[in-house]
PDB file of N, CA and C in Angstrom:
ATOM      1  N   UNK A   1      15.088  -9.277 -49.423  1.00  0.00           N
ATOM      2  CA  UNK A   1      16.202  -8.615 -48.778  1.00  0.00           C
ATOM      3  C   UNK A   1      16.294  -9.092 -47.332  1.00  0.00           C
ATOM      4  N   UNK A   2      17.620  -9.156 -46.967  1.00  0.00           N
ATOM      5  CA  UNK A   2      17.776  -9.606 -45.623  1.00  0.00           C
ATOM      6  C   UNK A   2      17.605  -8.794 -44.947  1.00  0.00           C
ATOM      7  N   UNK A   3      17.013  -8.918 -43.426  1.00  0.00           N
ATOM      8  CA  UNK A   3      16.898  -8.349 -42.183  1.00  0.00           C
ATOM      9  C   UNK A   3      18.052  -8.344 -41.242  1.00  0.00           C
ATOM     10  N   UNK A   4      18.935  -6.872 -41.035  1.00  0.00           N
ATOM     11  CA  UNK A   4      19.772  -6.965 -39.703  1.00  0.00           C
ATOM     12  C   UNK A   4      19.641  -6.112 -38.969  1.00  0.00           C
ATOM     13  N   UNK A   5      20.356  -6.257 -37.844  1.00  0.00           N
ATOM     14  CA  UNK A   5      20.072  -5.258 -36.799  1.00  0.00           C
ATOM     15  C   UNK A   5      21.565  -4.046 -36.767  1.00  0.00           C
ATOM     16  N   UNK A   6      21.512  -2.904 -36.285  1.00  0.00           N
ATOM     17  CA  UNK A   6      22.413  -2.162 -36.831  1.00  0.00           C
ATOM     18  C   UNK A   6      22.224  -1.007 -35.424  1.00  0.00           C
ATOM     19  N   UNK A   7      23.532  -0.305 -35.272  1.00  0.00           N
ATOM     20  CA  UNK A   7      23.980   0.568 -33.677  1.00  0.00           C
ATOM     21  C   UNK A   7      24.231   1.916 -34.497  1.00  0.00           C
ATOM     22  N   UNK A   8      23.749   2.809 -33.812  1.00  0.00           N
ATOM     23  CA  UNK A   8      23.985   3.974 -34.480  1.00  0.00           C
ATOM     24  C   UNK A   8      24.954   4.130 -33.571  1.00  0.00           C
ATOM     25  N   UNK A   9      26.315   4.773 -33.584  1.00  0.00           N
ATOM     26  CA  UNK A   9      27.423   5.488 -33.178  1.00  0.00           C
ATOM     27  C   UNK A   9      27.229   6.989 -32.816  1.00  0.00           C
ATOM     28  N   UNK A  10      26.345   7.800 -33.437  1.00  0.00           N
ATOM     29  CA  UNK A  10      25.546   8.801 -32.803  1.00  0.00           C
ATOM     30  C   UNK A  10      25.232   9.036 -32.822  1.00  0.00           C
ATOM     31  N   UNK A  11      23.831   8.842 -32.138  1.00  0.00           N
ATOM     32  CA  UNK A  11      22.783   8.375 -31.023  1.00  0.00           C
ATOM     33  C   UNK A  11      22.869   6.828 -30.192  1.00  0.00           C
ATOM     34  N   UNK A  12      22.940   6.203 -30.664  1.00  0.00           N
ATOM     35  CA  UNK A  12      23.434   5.296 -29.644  1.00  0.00           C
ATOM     36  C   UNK A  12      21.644   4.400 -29.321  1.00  0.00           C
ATOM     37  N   UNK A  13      21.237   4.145 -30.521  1.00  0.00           N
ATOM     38  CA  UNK A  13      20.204   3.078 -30.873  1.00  0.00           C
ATOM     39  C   UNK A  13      20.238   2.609 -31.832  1.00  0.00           C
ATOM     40  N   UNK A  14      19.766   0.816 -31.477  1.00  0.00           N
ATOM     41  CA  UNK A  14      19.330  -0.051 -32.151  1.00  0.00           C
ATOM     42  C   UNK A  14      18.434  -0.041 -33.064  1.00  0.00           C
ATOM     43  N   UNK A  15      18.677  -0.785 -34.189  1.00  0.00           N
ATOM     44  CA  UNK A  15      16.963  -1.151 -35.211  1.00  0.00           C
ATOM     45  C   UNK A  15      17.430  -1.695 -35.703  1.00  0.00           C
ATOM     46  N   UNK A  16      16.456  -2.431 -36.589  1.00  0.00           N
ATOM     47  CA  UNK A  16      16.424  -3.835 -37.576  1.00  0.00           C
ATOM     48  C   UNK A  16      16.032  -3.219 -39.176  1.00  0.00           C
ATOM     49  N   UNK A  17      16.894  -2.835 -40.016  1.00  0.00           N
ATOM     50  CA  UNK A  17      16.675  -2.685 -41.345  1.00  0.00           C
ATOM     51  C   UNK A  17      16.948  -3.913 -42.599  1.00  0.00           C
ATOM     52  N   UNK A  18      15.705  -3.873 -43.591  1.00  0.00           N
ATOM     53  CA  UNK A  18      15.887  -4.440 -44.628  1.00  0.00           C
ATOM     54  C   UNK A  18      16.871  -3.794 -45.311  1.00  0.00           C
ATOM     55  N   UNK A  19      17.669  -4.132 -45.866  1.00  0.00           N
ATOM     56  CA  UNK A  19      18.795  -3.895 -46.669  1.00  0.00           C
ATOM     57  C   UNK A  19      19.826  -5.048 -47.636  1.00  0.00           C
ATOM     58  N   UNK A  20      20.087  -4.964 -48.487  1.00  0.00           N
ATOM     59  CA  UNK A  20      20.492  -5.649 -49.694  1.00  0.00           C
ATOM     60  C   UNK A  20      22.237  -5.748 -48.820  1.00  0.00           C
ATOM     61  N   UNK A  21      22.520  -7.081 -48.395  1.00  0.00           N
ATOM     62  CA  UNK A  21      23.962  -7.633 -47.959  1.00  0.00           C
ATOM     63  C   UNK A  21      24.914  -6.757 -48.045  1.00  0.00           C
ATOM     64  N   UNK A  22      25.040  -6.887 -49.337  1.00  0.00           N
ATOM     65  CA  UNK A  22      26.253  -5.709 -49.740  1.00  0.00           C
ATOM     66  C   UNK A  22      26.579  -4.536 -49.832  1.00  0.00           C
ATOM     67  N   UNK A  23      24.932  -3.749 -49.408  1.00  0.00           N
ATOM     68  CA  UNK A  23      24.773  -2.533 -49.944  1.00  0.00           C
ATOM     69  C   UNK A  23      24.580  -1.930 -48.461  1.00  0.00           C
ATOM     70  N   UNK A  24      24.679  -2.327 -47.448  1.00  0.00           N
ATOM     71  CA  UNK A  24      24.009  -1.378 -46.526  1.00  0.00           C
ATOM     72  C   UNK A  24      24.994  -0.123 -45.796  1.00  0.00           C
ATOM     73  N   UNK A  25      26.407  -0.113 -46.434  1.00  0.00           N
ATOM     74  CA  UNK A  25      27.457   0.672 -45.878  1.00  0.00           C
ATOM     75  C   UNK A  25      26.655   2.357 -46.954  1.00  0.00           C
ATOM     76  N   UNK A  26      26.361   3.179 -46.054  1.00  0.00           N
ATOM     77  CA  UNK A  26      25.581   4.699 -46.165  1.00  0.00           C
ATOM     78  C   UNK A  26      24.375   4.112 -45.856  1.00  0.00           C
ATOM     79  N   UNK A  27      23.568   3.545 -45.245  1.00  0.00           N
ATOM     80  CA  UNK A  27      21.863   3.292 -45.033  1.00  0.00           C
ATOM     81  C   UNK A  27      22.022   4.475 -43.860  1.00  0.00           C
ATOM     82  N   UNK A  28      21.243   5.643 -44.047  1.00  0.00           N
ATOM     83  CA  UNK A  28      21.030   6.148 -42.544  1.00  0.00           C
ATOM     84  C   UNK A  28      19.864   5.470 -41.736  1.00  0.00           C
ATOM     85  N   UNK A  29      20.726   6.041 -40.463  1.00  0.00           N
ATOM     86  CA  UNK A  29      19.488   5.834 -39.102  1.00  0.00           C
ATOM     87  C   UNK A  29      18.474   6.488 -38.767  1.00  0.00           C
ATOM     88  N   UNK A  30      17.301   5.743 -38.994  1.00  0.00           N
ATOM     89  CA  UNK A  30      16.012   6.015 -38.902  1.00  0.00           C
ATOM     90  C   UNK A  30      15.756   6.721 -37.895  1.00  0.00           C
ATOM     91  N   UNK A  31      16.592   6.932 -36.546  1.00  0.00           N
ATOM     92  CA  UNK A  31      16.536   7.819 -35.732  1.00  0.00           C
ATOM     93  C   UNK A  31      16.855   8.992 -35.542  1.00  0.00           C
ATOM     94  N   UNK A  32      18.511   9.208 -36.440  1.00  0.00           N
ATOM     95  CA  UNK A  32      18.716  10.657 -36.582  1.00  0.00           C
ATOM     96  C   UNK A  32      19.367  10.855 -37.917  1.00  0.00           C
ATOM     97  N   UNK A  33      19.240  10.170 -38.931  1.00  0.00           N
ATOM     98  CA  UNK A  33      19.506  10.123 -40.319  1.00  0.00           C
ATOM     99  C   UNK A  33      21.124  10.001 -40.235  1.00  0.00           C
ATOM    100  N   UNK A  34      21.905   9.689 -39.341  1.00  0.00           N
ATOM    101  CA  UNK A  34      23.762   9.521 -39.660  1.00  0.00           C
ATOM    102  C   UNK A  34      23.301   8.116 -40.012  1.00  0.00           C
ATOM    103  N   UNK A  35      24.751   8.230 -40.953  1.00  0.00           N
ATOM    104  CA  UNK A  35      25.316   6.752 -41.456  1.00  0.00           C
ATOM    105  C   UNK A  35      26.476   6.593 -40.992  1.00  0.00           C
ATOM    106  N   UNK A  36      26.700   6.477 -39.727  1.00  0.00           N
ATOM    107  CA  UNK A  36      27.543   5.685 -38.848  1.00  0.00           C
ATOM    108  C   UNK A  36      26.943   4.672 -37.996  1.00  0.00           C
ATOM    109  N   UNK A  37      26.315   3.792 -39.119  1.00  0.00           N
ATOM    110  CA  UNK A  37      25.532   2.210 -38.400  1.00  0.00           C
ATOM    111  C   UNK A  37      26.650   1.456 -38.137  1.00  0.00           C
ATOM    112  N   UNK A  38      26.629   0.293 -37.390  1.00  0.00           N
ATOM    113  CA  UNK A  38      27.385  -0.704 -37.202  1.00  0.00           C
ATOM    114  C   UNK A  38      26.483  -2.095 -37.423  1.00  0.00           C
ATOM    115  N   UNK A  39      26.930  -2.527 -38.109  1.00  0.00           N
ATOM    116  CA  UNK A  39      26.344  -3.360 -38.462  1.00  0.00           C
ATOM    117  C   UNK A  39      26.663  -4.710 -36.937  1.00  0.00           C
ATOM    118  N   UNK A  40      25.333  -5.326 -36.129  1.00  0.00           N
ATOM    119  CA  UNK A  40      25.413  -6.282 -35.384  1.00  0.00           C
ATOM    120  C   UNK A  40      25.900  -7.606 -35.511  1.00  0.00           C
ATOM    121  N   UNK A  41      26.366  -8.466 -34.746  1.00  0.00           N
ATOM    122  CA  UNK A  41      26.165  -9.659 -34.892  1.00  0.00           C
ATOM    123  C   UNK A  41      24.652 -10.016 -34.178  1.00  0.00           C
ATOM    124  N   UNK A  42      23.825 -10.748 -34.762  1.00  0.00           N
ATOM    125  CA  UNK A  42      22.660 -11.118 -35.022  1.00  0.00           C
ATOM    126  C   UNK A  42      22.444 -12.511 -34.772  1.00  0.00           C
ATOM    127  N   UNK A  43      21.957 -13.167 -34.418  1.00  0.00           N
ATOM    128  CA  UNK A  43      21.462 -14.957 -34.133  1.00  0.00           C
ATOM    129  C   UNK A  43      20.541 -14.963 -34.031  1.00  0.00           C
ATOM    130  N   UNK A  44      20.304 -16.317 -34.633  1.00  0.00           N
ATOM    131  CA  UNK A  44      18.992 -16.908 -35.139  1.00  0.00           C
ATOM    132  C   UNK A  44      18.426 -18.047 -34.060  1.00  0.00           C
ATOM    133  N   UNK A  45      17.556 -18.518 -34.396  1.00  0.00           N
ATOM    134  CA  UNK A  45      16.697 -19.605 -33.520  1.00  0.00           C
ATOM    135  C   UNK A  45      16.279 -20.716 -34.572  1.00  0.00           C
ATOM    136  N   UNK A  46      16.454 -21.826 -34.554  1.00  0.00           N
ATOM    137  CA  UNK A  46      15.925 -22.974 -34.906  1.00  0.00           C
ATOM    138  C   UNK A  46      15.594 -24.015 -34.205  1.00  0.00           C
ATOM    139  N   UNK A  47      14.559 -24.629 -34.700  1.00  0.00           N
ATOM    140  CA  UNK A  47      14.102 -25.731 -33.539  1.00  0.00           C
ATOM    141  C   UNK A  47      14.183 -26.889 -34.464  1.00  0.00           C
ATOM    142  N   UNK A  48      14.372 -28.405 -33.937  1.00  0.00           N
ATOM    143  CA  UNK A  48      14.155 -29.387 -34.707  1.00  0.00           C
ATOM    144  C   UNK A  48      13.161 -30.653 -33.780  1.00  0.00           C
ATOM    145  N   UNK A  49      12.412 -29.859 -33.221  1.00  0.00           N
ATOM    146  CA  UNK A  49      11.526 -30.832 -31.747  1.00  0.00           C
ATOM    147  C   UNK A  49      10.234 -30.607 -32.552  1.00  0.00           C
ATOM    148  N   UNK A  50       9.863 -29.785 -33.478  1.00  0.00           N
ATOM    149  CA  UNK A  50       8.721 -30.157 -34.387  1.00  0.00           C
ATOM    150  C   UNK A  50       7.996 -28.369 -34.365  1.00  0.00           C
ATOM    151  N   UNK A  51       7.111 -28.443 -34.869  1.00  0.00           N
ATOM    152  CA  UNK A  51       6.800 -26.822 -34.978  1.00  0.00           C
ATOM    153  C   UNK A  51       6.165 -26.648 -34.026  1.00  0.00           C
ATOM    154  N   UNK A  52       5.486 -27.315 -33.007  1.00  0.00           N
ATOM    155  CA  UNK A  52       4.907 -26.975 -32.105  1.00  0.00           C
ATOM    156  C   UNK A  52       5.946 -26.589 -30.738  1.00  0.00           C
ATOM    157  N   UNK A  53       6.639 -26.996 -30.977  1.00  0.00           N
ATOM    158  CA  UNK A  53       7.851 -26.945 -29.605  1.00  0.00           C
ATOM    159  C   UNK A  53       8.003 -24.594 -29.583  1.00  0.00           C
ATOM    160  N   UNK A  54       8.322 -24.767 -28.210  1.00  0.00           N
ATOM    161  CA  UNK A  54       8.723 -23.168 -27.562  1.00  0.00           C
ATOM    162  C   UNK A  54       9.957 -22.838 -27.983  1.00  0.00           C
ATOM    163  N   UNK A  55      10.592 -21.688 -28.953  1.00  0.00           N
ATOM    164  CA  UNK A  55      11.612 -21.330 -29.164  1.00  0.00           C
ATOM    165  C   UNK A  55      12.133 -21.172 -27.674  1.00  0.00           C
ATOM    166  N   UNK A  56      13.698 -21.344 -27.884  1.00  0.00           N
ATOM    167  CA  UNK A  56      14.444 -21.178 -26.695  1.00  0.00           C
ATOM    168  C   UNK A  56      14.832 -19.376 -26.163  1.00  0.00           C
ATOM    169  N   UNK A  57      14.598 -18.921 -24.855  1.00  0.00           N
ATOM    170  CA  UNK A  57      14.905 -17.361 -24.735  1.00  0.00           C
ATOM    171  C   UNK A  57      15.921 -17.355 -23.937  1.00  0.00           C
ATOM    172  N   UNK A  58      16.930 -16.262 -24.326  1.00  0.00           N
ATOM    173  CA  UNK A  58      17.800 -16.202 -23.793  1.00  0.00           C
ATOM    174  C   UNK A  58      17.599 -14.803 -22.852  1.00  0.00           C
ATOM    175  N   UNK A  59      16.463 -14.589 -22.786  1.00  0.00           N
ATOM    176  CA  UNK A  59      15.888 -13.236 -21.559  1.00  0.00           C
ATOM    177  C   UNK A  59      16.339 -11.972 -22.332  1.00  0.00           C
ATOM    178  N   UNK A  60      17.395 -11.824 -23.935  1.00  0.00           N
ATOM    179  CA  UNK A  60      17.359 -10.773 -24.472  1.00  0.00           C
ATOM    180  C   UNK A  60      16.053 -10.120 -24.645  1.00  0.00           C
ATOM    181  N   UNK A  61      15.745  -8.962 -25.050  1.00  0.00           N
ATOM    182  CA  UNK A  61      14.424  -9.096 -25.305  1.00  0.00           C
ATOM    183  C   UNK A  61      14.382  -9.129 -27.499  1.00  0.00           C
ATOM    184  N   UNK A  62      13.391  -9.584 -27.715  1.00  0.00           N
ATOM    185  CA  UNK A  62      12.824 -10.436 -29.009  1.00  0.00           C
ATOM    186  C   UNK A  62      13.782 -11.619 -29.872  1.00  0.00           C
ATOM    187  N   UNK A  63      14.357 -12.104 -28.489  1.00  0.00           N
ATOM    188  CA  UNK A  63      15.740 -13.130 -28.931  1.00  0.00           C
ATOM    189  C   UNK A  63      14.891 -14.663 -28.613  1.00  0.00           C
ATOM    190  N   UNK A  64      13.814 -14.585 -28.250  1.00  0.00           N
ATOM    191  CA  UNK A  64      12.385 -15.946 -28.532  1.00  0.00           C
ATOM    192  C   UNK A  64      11.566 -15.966 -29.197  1.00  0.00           C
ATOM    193  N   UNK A  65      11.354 -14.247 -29.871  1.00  0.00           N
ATOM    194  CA  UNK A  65      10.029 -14.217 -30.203  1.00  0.00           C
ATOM    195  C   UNK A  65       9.105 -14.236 -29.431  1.00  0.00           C
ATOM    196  N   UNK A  66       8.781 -13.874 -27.943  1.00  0.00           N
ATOM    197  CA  UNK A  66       7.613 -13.587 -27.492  1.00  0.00           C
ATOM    198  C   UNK A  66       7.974 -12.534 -26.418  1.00  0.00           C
ATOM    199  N   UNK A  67       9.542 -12.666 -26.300  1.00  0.00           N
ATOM    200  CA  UNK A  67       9.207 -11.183 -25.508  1.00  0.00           C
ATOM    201  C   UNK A  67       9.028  -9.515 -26.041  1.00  0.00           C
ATOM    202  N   UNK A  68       8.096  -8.943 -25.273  1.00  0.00           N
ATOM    203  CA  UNK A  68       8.203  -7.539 -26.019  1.00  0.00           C
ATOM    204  C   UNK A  68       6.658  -8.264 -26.291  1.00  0.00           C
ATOM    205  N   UNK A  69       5.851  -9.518 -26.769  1.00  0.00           N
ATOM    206  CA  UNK A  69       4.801  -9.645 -27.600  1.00  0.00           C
ATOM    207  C   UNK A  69       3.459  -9.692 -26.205  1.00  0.00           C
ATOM    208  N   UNK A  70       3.812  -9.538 -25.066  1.00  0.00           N
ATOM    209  CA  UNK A  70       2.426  -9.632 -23.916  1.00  0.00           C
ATOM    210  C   UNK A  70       1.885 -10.842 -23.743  1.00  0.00           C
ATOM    211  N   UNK A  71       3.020 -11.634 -24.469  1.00  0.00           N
ATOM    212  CA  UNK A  71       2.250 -13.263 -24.210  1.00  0.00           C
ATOM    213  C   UNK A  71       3.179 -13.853 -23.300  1.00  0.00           C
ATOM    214  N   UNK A  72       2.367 -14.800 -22.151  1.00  0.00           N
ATOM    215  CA  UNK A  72       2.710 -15.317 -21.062  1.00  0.00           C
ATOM    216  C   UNK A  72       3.913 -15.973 -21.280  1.00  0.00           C
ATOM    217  N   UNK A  73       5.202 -15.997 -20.891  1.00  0.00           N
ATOM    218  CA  UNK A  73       6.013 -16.817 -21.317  1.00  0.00           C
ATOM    219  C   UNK A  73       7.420 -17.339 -20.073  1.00  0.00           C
ATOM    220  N   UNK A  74       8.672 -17.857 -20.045  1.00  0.00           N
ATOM    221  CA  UNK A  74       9.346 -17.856 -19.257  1.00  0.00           C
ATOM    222  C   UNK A  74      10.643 -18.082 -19.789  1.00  0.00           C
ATOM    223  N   UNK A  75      11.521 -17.637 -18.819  1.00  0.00           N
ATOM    224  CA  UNK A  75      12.939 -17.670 -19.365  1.00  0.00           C
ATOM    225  C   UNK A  75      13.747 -18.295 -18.615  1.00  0.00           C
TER     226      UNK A  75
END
């Protein structure tokens, strides 16, 4: 199942739920159980400099993968 990120309308937080593409219209929010999610636009990261290369950060936070993680990094 795919991973997206989703806005509660009220409460007014983010999270990342597994949920089946088609199916996620009623998923409640893990924060206050409404199903008035919004579903995000979401972006990905790919690198083609080899696996060792530093994902690119755009200072969002977990939009590199290391922020939020306590590892030394820069943006």
């Amino acid at each position: 199942m795919p991973l997206y990120e989703f806005h509660c309308d009220k409460c007014g937080k983010d999270t990342e739920l597994l949920v089946r593409s088609s199916k996620w219209e009623g998923t409640p929010c893990p924060s206050c159980g409404s199903t008035r999610l919004q579903k995000k636009f979401s972006v990905f990261a790919s690198s083609t400099a080899g696996e060792n290369a530093a994902p690119a950060c755009s200072g969002t936070p977990r939009s590199c993968g290391m922020c939020g993680t306590g590892k030394p990094h820069s943006h």
